[in-house]
C-alpha atoms as a PDB file:
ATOM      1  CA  UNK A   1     188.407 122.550  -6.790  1.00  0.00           C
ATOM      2  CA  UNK A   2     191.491 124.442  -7.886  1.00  0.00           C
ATOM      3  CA  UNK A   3     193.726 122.346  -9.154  1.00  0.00           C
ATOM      4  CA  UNK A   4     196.698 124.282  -8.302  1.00  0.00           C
ATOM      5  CA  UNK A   5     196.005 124.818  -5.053  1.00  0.00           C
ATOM      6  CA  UNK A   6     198.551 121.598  -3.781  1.00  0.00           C
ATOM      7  CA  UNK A   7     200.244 121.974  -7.013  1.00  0.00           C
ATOM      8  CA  UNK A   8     203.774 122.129  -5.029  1.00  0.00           C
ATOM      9  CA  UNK A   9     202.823 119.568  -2.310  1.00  0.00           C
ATOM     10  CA  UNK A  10     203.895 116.455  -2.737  1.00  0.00           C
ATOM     11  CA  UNK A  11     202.866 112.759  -1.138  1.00  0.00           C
ATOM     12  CA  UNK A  12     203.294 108.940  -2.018  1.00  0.00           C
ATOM     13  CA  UNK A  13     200.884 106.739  -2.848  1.00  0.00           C
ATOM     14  CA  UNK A  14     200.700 103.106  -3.811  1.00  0.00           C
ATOM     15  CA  UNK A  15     200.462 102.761  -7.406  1.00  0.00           C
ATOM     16  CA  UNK A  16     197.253 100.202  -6.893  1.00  0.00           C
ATOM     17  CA  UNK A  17     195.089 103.547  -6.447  1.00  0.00           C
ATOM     18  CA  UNK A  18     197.045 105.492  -8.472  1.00  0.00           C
ATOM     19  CA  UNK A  19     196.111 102.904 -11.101  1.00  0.00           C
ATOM     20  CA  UNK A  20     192.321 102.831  -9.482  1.00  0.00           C
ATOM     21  CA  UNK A  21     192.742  99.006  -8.865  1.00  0.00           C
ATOM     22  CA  UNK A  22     192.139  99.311  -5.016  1.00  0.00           C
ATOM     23  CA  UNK A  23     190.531 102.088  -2.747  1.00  0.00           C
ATOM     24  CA  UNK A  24     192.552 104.146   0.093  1.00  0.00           C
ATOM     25  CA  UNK A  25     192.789 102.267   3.189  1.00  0.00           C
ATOM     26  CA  UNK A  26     195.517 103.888   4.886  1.00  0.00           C
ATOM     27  CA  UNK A  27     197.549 106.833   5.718  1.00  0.00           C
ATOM     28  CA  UNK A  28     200.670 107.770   7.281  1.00  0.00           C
ATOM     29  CA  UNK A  29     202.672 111.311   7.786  1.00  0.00           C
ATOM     30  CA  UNK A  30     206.073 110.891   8.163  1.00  0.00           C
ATOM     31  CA  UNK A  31     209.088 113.625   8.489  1.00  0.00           C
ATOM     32  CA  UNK A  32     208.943 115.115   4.444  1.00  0.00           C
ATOM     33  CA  UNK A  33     212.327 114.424   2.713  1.00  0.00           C
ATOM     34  CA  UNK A  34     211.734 117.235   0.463  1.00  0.00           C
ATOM     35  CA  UNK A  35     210.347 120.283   0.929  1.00  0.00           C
ATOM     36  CA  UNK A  36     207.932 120.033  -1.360  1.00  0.00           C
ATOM     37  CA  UNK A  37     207.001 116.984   0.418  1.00  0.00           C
ATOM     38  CA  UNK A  38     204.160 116.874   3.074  1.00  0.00           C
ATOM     39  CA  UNK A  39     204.816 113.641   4.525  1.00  0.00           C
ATOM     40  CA  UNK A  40     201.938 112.007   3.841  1.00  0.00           C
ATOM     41  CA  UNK A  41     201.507 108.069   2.631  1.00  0.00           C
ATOM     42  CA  UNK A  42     198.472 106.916   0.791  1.00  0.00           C
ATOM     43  CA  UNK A  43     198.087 102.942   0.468  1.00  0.00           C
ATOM     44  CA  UNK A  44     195.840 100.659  -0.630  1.00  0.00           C
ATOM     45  CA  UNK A  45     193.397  98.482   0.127  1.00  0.00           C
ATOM     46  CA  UNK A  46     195.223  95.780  -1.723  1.00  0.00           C
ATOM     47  CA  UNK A  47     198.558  96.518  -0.795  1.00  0.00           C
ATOM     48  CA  UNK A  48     200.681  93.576   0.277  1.00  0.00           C
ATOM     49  CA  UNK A  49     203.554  93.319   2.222  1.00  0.00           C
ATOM     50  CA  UNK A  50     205.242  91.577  -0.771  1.00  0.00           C
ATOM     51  CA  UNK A  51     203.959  95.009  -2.924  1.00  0.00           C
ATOM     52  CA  UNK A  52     205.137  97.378  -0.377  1.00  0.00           C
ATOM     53  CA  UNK A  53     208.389  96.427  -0.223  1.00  0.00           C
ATOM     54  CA  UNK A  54     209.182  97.466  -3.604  1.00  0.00           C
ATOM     55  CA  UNK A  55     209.904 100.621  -4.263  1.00  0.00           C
ATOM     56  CA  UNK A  56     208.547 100.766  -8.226  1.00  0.00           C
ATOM     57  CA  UNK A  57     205.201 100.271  -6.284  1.00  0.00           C
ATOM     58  CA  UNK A  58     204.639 103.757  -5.468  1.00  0.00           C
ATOM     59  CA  UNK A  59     204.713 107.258  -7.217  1.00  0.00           C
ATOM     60  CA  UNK A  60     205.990 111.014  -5.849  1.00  0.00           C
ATOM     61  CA  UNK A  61     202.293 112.530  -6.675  1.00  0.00           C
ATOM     62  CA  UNK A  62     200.770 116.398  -5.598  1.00  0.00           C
ATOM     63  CA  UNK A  63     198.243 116.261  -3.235  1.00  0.00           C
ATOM     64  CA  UNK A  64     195.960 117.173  -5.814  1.00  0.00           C
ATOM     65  CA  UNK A  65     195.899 113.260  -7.058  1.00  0.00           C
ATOM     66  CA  UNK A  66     194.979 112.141  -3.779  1.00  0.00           C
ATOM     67  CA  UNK A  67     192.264 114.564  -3.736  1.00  0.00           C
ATOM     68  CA  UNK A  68     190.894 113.413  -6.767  1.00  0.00           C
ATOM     69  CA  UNK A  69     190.936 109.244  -5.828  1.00  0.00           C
ATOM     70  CA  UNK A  70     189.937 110.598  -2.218  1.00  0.00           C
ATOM     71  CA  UNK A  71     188.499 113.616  -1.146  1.00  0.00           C
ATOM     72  CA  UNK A  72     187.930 112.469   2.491  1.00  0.00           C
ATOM     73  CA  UNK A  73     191.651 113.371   2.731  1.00  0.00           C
ATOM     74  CA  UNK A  74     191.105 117.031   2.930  1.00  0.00           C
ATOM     75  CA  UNK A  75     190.304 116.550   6.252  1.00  0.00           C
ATOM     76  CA  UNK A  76     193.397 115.043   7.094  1.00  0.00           C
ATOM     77  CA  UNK A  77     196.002 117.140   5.713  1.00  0.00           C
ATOM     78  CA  UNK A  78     196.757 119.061   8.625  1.00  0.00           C
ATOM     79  CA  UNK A  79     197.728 116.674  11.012  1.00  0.00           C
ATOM     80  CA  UNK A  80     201.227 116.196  12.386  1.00  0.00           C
ATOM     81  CA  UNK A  81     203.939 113.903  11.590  1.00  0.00           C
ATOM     82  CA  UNK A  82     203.455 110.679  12.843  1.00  0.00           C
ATOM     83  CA  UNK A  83     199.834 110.457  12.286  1.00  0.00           C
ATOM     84  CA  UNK A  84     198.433 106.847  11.255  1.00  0.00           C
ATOM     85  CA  UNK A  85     194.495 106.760  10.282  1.00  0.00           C
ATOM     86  CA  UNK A  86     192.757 103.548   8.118  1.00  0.00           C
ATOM     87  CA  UNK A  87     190.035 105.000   6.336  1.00  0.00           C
ATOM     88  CA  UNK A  88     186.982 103.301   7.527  1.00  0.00           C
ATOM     89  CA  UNK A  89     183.979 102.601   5.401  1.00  0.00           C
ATOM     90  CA  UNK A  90     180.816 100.862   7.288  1.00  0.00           C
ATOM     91  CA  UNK A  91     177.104 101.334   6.684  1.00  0.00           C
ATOM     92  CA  UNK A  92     177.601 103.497   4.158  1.00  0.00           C
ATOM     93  CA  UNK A  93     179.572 105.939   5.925  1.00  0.00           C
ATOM     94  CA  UNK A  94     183.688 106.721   5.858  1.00  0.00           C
ATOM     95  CA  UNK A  95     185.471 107.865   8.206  1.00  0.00           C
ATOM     96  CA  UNK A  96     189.373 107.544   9.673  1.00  0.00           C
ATOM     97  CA  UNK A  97     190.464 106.281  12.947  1.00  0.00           C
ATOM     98  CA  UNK A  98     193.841 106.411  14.106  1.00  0.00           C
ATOM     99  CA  UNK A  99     195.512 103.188  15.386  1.00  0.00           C
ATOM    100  CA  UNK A 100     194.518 103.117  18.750  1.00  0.00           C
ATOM    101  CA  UNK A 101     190.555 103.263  17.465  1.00  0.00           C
ATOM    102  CA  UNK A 102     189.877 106.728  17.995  1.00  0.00           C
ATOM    103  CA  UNK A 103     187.078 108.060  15.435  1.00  0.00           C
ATOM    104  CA  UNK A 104     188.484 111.173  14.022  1.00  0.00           C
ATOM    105  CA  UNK A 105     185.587 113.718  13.784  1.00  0.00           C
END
């Protein structure tokens, strides 16, 4: 992959997968703040509430980073705002649903 291609888009993520200690479990687009920013939120699998709430927990990353710790995301980035998937892994497959259970194909 080009590594430039999201080189100005930006997301959040949890700094448990920046720091490869947990695996992405969820995701979340909300309004950007930026305009670099996409909107999109990338926690952990290990991500408490206590974790969350702290700000020094995350990191402003391109979407290039979340690429590389996910892939399955690619898939993804075109969805609206307001979008909320859990990566699902089960019998050796992965896949998102969004929070009312739908399988996104």
């Amino acid at each position: 992959m080009n590594d430039t291609f999201f080189k100005d888009k930006g997301c959040i993520l949890s700094n448990n997968l920046l720091n490869k200690k947990g695996v992405l479990k969820w995701c979340f687009r909300e309004s950007p703040v930026r305009p670099q920013d996409t909107g999109w939120r990338f926690l952990s699998d290990i991500d408490t509430n206590d974790f969350l709430s702290d700000s020094h927990n995350f990191s402003v990353c391109s979407l290039n980073t979340i690429i590389q710790i996910e892939p399955a995301v690619l898939s993804i980035l075109d969805l609206p705002v307001n979008t909320d998937l859990t990566l699902v892994q089960k019998n050796g497959k992965r896949f998102f649903v969004d929070k009312i259970g739908n399988v996104l194909q």
